[in-house]
Every structure is written in structure tokens, then in C-alpha cells.
C-alpha atoms as a PDB file:
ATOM      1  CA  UNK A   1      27.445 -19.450  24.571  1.00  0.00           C
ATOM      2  CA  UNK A   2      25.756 -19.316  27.707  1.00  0.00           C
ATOM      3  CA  UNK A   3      27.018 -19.451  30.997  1.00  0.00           C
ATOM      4  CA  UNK A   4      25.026 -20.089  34.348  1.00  0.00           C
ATOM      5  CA  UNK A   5      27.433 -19.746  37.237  1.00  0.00           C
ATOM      6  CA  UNK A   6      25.737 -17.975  40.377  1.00  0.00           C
ATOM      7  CA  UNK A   7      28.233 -17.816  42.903  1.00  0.00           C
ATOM      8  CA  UNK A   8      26.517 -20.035  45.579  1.00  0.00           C
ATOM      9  CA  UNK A   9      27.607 -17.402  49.001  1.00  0.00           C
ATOM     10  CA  UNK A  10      26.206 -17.771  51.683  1.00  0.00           C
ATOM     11  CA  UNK A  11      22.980 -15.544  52.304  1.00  0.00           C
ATOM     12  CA  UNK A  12      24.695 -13.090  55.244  1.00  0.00           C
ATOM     13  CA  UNK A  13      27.568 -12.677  52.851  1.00  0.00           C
ATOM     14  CA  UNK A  14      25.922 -12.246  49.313  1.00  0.00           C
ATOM     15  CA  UNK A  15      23.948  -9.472  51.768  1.00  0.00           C
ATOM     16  CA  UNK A  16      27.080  -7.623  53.278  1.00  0.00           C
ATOM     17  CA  UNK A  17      28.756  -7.813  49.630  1.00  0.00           C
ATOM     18  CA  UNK A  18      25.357  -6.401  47.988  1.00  0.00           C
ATOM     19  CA  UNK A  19      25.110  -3.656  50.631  1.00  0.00           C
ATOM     20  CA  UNK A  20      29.013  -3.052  49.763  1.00  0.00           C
ATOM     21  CA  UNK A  21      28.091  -1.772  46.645  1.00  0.00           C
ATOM     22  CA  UNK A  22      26.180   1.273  48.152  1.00  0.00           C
ATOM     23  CA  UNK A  23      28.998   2.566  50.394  1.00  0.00           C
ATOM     24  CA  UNK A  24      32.491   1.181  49.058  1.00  0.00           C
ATOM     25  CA  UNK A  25      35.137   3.563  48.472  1.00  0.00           C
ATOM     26  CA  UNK A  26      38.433   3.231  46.498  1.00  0.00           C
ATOM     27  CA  UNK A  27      41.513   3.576  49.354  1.00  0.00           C
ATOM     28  CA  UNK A  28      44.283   5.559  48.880  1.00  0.00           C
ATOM     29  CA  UNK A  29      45.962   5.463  51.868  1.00  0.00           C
ATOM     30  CA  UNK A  30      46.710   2.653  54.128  1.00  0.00           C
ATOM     31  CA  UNK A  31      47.834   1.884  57.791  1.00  0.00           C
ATOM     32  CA  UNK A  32      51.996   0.271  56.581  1.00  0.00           C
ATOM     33  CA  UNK A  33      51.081  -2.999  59.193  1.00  0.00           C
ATOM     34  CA  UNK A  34      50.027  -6.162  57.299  1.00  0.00           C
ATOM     35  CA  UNK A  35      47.079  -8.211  58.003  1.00  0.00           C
ATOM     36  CA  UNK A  36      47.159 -11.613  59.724  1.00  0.00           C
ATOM     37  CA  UNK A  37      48.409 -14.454  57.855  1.00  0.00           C
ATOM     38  CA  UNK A  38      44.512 -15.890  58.636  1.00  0.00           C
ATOM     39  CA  UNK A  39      43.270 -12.638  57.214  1.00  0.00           C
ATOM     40  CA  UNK A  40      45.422 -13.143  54.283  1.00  0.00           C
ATOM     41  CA  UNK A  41      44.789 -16.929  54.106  1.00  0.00           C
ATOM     42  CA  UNK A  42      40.468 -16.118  53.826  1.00  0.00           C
ATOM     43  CA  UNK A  43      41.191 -13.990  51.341  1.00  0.00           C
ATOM     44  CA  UNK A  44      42.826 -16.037  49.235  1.00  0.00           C
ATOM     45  CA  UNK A  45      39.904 -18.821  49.850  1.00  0.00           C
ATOM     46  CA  UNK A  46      37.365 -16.165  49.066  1.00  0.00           C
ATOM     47  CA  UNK A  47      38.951 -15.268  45.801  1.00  0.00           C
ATOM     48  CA  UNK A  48      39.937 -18.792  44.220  1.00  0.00           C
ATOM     49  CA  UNK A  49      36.220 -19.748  45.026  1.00  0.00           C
ATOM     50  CA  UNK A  50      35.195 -17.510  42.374  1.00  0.00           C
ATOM     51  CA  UNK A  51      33.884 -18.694  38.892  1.00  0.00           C
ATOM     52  CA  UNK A  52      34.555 -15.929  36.569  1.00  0.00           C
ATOM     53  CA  UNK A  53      32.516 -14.080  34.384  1.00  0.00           C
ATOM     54  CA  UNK A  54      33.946 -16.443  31.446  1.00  0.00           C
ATOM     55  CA  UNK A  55      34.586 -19.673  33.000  1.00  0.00           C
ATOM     56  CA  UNK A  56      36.603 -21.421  30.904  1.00  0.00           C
ATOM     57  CA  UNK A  57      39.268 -18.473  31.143  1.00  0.00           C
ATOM     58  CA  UNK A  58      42.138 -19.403  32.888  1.00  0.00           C
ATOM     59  CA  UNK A  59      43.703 -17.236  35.674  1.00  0.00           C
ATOM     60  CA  UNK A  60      45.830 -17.081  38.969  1.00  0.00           C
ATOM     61  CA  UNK A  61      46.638 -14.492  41.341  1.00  0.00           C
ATOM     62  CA  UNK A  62      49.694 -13.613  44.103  1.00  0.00           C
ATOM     63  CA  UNK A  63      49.568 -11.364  47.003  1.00  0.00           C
ATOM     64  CA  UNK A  64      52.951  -9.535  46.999  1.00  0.00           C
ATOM     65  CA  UNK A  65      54.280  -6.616  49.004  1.00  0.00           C
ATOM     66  CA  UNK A  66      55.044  -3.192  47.581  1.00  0.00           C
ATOM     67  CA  UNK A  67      58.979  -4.603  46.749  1.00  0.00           C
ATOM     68  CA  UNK A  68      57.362  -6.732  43.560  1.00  0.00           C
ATOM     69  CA  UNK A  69      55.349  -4.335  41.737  1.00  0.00           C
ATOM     70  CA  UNK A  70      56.268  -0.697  40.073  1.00  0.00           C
ATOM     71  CA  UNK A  71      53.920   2.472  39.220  1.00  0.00           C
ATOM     72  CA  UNK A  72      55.096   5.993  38.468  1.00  0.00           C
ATOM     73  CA  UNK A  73      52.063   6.875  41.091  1.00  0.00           C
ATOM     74  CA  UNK A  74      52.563   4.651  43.853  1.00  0.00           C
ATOM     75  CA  UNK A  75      50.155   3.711  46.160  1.00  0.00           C
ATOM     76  CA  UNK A  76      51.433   2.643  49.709  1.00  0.00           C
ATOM     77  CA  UNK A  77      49.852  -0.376  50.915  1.00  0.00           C
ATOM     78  CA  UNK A  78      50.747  -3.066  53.404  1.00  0.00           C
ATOM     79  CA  UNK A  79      49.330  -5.542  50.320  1.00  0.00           C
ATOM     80  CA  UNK A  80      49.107  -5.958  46.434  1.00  0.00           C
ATOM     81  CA  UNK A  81      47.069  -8.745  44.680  1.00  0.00           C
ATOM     82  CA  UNK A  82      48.575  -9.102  41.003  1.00  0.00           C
ATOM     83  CA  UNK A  83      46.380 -11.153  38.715  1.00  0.00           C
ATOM     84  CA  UNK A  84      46.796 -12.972  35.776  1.00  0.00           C
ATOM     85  CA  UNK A  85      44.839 -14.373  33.157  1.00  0.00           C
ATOM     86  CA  UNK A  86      45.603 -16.166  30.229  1.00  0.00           C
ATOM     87  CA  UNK A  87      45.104 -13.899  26.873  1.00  0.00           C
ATOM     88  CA  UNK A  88      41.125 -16.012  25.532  1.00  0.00           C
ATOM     89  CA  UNK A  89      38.565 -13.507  24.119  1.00  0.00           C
ATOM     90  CA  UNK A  90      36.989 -11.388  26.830  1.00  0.00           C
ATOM     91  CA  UNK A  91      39.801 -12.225  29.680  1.00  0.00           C
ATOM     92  CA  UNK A  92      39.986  -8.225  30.567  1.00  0.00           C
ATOM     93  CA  UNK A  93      36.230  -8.013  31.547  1.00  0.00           C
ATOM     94  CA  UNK A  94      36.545 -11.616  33.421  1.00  0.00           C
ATOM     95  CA  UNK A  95      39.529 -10.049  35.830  1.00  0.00           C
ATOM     96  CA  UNK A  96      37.371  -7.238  36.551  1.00  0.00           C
ATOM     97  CA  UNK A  97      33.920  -9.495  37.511  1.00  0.00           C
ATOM     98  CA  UNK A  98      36.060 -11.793  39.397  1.00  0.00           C
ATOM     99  CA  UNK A  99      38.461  -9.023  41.319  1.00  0.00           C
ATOM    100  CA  UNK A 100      35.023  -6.550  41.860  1.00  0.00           C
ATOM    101  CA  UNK A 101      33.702  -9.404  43.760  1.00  0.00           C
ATOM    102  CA  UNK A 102      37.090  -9.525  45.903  1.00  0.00           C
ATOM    103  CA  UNK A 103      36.766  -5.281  46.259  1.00  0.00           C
ATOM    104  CA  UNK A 104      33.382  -6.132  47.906  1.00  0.00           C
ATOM    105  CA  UNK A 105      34.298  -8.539  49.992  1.00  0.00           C
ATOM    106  CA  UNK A 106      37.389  -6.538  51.404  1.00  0.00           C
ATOM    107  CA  UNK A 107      34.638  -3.631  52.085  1.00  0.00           C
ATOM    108  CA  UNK A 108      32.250  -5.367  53.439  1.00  0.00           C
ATOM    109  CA  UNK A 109      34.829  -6.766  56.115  1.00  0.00           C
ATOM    110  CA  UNK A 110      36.452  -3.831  57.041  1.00  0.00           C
ATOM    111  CA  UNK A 111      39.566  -3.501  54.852  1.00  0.00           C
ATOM    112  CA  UNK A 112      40.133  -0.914  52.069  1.00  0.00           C
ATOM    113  CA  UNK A 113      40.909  -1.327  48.479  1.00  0.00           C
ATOM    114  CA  UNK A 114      41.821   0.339  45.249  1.00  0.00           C
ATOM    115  CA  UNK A 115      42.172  -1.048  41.062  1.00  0.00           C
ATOM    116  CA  UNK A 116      45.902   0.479  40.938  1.00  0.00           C
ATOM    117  CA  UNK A 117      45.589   0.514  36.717  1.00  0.00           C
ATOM    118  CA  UNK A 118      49.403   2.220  36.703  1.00  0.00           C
ATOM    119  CA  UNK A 119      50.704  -0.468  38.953  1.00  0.00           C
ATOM    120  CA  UNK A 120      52.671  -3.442  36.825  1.00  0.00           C
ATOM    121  CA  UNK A 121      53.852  -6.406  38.394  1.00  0.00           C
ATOM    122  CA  UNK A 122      58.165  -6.922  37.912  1.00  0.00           C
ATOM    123  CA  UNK A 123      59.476  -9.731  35.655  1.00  0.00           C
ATOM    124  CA  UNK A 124      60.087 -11.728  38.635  1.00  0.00           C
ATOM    125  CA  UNK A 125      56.584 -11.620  39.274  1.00  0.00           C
ATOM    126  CA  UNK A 126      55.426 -12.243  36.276  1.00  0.00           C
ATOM    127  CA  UNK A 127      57.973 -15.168  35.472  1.00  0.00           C
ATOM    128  CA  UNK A 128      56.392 -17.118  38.178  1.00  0.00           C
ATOM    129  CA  UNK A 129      53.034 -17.304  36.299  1.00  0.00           C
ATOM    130  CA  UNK A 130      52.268 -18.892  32.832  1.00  0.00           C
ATOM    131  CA  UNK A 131      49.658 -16.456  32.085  1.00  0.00           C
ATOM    132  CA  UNK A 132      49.846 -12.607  30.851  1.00  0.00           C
ATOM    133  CA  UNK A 133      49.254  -9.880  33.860  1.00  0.00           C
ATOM    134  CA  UNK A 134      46.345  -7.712  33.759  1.00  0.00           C
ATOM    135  CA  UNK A 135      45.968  -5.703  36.912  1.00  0.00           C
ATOM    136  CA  UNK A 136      46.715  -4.837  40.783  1.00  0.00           C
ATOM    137  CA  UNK A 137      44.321  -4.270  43.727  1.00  0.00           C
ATOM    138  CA  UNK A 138      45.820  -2.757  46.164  1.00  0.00           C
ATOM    139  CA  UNK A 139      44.470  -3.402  49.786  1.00  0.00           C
ATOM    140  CA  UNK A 140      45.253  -3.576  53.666  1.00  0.00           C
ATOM    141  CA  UNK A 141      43.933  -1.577  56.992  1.00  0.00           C
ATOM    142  CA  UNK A 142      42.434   1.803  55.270  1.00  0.00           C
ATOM    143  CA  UNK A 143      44.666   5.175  57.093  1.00  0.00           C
ATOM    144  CA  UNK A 144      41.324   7.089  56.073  1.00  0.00           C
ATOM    145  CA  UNK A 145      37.832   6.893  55.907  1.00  0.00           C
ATOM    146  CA  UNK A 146      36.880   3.624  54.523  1.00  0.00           C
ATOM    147  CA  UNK A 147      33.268   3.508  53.427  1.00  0.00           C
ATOM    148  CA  UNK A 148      30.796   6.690  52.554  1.00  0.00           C
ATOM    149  CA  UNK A 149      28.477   7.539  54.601  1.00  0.00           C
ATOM    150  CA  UNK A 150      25.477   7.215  51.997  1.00  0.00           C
ATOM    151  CA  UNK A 151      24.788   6.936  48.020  1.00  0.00           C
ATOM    152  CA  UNK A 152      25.072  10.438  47.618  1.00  0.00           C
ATOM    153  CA  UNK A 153      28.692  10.260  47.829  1.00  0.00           C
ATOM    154  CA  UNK A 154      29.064   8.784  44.838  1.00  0.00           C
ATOM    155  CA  UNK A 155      29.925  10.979  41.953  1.00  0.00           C
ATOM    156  CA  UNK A 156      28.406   8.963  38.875  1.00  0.00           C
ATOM    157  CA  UNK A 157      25.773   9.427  35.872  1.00  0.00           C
ATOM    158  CA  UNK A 158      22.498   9.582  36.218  1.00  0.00           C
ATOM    159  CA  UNK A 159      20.512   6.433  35.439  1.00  0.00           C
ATOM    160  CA  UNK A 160      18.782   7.944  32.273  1.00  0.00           C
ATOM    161  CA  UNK A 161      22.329   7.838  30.790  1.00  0.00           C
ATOM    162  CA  UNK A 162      22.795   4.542  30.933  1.00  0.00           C
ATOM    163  CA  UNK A 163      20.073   2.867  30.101  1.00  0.00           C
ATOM    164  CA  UNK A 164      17.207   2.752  27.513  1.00  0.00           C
ATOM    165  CA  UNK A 165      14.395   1.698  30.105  1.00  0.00           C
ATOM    166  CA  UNK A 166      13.445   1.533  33.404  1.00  0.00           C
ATOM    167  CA  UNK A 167      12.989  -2.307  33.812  1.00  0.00           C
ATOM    168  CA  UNK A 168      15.329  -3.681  35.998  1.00  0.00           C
ATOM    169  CA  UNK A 169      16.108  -0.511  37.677  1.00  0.00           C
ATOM    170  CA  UNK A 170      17.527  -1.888  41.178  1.00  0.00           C
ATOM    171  CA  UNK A 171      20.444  -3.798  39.129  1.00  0.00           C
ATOM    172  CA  UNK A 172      21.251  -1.173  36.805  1.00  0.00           C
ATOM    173  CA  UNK A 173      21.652   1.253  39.935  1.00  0.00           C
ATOM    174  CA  UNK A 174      23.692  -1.455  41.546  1.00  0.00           C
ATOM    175  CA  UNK A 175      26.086  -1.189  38.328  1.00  0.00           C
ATOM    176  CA  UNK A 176      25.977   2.329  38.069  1.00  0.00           C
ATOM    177  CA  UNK A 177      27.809   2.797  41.127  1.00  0.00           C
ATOM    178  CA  UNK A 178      31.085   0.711  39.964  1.00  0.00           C
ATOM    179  CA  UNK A 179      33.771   1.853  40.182  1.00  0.00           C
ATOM    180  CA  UNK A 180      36.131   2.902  36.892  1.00  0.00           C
ATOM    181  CA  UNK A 181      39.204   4.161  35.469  1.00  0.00           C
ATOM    182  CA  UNK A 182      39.374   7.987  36.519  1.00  0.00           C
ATOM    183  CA  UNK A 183      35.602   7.312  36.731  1.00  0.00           C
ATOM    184  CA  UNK A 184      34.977   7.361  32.746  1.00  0.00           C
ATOM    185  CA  UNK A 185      31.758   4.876  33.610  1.00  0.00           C
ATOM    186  CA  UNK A 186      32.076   3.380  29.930  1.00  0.00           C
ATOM    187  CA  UNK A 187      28.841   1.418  30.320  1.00  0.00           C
ATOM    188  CA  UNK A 188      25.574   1.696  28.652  1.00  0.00           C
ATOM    189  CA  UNK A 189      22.659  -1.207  29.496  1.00  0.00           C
ATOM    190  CA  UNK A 190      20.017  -2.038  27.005  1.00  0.00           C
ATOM    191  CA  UNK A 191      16.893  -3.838  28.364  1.00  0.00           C
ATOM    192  CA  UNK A 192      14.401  -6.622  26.379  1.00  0.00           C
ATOM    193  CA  UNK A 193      12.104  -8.759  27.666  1.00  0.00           C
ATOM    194  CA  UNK A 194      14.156 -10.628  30.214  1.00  0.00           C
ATOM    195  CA  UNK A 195      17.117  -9.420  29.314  1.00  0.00           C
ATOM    196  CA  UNK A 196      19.586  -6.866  29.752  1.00  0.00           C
ATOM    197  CA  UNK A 197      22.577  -5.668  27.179  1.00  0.00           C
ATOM    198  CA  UNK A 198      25.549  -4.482  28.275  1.00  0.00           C
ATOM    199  CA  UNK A 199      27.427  -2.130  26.160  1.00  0.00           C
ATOM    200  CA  UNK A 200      30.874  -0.466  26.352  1.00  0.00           C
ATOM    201  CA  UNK A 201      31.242   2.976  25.470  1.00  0.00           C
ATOM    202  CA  UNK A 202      33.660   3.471  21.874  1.00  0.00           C
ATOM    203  CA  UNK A 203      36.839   5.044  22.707  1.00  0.00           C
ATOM    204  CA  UNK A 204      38.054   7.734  20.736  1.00  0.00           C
ATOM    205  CA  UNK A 205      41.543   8.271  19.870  1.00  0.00           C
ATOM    206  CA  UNK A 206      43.083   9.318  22.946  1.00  0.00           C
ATOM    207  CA  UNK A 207      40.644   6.718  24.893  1.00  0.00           C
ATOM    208  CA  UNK A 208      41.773   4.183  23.235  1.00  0.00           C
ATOM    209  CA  UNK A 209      45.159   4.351  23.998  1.00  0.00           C
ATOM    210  CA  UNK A 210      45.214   4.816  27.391  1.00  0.00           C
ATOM    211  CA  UNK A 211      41.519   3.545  28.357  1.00  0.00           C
ATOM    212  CA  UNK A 212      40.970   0.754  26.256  1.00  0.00           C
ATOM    213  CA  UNK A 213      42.042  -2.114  28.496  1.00  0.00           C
ATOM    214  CA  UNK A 214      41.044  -0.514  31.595  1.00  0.00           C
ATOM    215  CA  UNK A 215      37.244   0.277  30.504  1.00  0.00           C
ATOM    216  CA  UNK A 216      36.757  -3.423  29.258  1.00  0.00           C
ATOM    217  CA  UNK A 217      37.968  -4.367  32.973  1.00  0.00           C
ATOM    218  CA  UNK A 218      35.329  -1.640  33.954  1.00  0.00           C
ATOM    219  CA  UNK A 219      32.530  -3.755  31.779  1.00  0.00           C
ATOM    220  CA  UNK A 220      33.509  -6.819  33.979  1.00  0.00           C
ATOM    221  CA  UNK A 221      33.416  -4.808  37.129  1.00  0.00           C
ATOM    222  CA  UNK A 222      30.015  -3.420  36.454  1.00  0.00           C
ATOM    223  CA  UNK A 223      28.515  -6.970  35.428  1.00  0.00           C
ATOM    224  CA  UNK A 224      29.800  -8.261  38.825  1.00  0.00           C
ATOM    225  CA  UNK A 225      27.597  -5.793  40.275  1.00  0.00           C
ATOM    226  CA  UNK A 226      24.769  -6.361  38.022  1.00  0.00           C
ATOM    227  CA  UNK A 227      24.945 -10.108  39.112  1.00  0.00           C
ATOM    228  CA  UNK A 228      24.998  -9.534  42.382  1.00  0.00           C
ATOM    229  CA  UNK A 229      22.148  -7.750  42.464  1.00  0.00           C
ATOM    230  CA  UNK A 230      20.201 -10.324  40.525  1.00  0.00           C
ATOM    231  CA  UNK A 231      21.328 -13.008  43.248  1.00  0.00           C
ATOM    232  CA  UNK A 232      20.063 -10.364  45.629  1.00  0.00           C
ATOM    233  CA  UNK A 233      16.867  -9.701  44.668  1.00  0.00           C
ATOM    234  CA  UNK A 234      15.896 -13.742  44.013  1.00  0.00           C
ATOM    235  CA  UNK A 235      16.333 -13.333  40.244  1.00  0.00           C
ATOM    236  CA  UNK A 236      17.901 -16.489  38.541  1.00  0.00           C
ATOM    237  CA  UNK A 237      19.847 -15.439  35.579  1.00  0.00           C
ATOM    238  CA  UNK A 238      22.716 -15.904  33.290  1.00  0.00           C
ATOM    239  CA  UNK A 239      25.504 -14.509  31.306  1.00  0.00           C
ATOM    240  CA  UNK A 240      25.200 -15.148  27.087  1.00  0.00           C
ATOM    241  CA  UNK A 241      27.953 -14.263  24.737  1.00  0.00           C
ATOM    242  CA  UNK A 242      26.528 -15.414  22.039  1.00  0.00           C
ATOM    243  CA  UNK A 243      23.066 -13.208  22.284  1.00  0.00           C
ATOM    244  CA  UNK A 244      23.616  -9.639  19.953  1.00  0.00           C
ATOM    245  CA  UNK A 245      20.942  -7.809  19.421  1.00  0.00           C
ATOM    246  CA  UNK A 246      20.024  -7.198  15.958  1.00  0.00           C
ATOM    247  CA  UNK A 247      20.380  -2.999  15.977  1.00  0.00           C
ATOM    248  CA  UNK A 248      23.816  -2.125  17.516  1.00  0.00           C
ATOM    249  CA  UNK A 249      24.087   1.373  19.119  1.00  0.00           C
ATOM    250  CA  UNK A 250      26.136   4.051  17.027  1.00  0.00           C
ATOM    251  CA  UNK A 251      28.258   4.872  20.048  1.00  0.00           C
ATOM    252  CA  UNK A 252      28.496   1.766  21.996  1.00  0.00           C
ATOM    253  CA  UNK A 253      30.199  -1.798  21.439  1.00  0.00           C
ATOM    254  CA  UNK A 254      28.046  -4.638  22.622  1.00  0.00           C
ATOM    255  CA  UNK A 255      29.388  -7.011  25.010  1.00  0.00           C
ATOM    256  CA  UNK A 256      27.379  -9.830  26.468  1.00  0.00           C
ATOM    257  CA  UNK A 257      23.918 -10.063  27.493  1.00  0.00           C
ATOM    258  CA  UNK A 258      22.323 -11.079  31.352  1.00  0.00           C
ATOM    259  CA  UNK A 259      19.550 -12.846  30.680  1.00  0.00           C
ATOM    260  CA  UNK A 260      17.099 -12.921  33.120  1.00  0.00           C
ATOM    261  CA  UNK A 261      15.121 -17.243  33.405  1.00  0.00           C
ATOM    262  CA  UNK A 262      12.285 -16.564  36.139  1.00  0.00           C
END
């Protein structure tokens, strides 16, 4: 199954979302006002407008306050978006394409933002929607310093150890710097001609416990990234679930494929 869905934004925002990626910063601590119900109201537009990594997955979302959700770590922000999804095959990497998308777009204009994986939505949250919930993002008016000054901030692996080729270097660097839960960076990416394989790192035991569902949200988060940068640099391209490659990696799971048309 292929599916072609480019996210048709407009050129000066696909560019402030793409340069996002090089300077975002998860926010831990926010200013307690909330933003403008017009604030709110763009953000909501912004984020139903997307068209999933797996379209025919279906989702919803609520902005709450800090009253509706619990976490035994708490973090304090004027703002919570809980999302929900119903339960099809690959709906965990879907949230994270579709909500990395909304992290860049909060960056880009100003606001800070953070995956709260702890965070849980309570039952009278969750009765409201028919679907299963998946995840927060926290966001609002960052208290602290809300973008990095340069790449060098970023504390990630090195490209060689996620990737079996240099081809397509700018994208894989643009998914390199994703953000992940406690910054495990569970990806690998695989590169044939015109395509790239993305790959999901095997838990062991303990991983898979407590990492499982948050590093395939991590996959979905990265291939938002990766597609992004493909939109950025004029490359047409699509998503294939349906496109293994014959020799699977000993220490990786394979997940979809981007393949590249031009």
C-alpha cells in the first residue's frame, strides 16, 4: 500500500517548519497565562489539516487544561493537546508524524512544546472520544529558552549510525534530529535506489516494556521530519507499507519505506 499525501503548506510555512527542525527544543517550563482563543483556534486549523502518515487511520484531538490529564511527573503548562486514534495497524507511528508536524509548527511560531509520554488523559477525557488515547503535547508561552541557538545543541547520534549510505543525506540529518523518548533515537534508515527504509530499533526486555509504544511514536516523529525535508528540497515522494526489503537487519524491525518518484 502506497500512500502519496504531501501536505500542500504554503511555501513560507513548509520553510519556517523545515528550519524548525534545526533549532526546536522540548519545553519544560511554561509562562501559567493561556494563549488567545485565536491562537488556540489556528492551532486547531493547523492540526486537523493534517493527513497522517496512514491516512485511512482515524483520529481526533482536544486541547484541555492541566485539571483533565494526570502524570506522576507533571509538567506545568497553560495547555495540553490529548490525542486519540483509533487502534488500525501502525496508529502509534501515525500520532507521532501527524503531532511532530504540530511540534514544528508551535516552534516555528514562537510557542514551546514537549511529547509528555507519562501524561494520561482522565476517564472523562477519554469518554468523550470513541477512539483509544495515545499521547499528550504539552504547549503554551515557553518560561525558558525556547529554541537553540544552533545544531550543535542537539545531543544525538552521529549519522554513520543510522544509516547504511550517504544518499539522501540532507533528509536523514533532518530525521536525526527528532526528538524521542529520553532520547533513545530508535531509528535506523536504509537507502536503495530511490528509496529509503526506515527501521525501528528491537527493544530488549526492559525496552519493551516501558519503550515500546513510545519508540514506534518516535518512528512516526522521525518520518515527519524525513518528509518534510523531501517537500523541502523539491523531492516528490511517498510513503509504502507494503515495500520490505528482501534482507531484514538482525537488530532492527522494518517499518515502511519513503520512496523517492523524481
Amino acid at each position: 500500500m502506497n500512500q502519496n499525501h504531501a501536505e500542500n503548506l504554503e511555501p513560507e510555512l513548509k520553510d519556517k517548519l523545515y528550519q524548525s527542525i534545526f533549532s526546536r527544543k522540548s519545553i519544560r517550563k511554561y509562562k501559567a497565562e493561556s494563549l488567545t482563543a485565536e491562537k488556540l483556534k489556528e492551532i486547531k486549523a493547523f492540526l486537523a489539516a493534517r493527513k497522517g502518515l496512514k491516512q485511512n487511520i482515524k483520529w481526533e484531538s482536544k486541547i484541555v487544561s492541566a485539571d483533565k490529564i494526570s502524570s506522576l511527573l507533571p509538567i506545568k503548562a497553560p495547555h495540553y493537546l490529548v490525542f486519540f486514534s483509533e487502534e488500525s495497524e501502525g496508529y502509534l507511528q501515525n500520532a507521532g508524524y501527524i503531532l511532530q508536524y504540530l511540534d514544528l509548527y508551535l516552534s516555528a511560531h514562537g510557542l514551546g512544546s514537549c511529547w509528555f509520554g507519562l501524561a494520561k488523559a482522565k476517564k472523562e477525557i477519554a469518554a468523550e472520544s470513541e477512539f483509544s488515547y495515545v499521547i499528550t503535547l504539552a504547549f503554551g508561552e515557553a518560561a525558558e529558552k525556547q529554541c537553540r541557538n544552533d545544531k550543535s545543541e542537539f545531543k544525538r547520534k552521529e549519522l554513520s549510525e543510522i544509516r547504511d549510505h550517504d544518499s539522501y543525506e540532507q533528509l536523514i540529518e533532518a530525521a536525526r534530529l527528532a526528538p524521542s523518548a529520553t532520547n533513545n533515537q530508535p531509528w535506523y534508515f536504509k537507502v536503495r535506489p530511490n528509496k529509503i527504509d526506515i527501521y525501528r530499533e528491537k527493544p530488549n526486555f526492559i525496552k519493551k516494556i516501558f519503550y515500546q509504544k513510545m519508540n514506534k511514536i518516535d518512528i512516526g516523529i522521525a518520518a515527519a521530519h524525513l518528509k518534510l525535508a523531501a517537500e523541502k528540497h523539491n523531492l516528490n515522494s511517498k510513503f509504502s507499507f507494503s515495500d520490505s526489503p528482501s534482507k531484514e537487519l538482525s537488530d532492527y524491525i522494518y517499518q515502511f519505506t519513503l520512496n523517492i518518484l523524481d
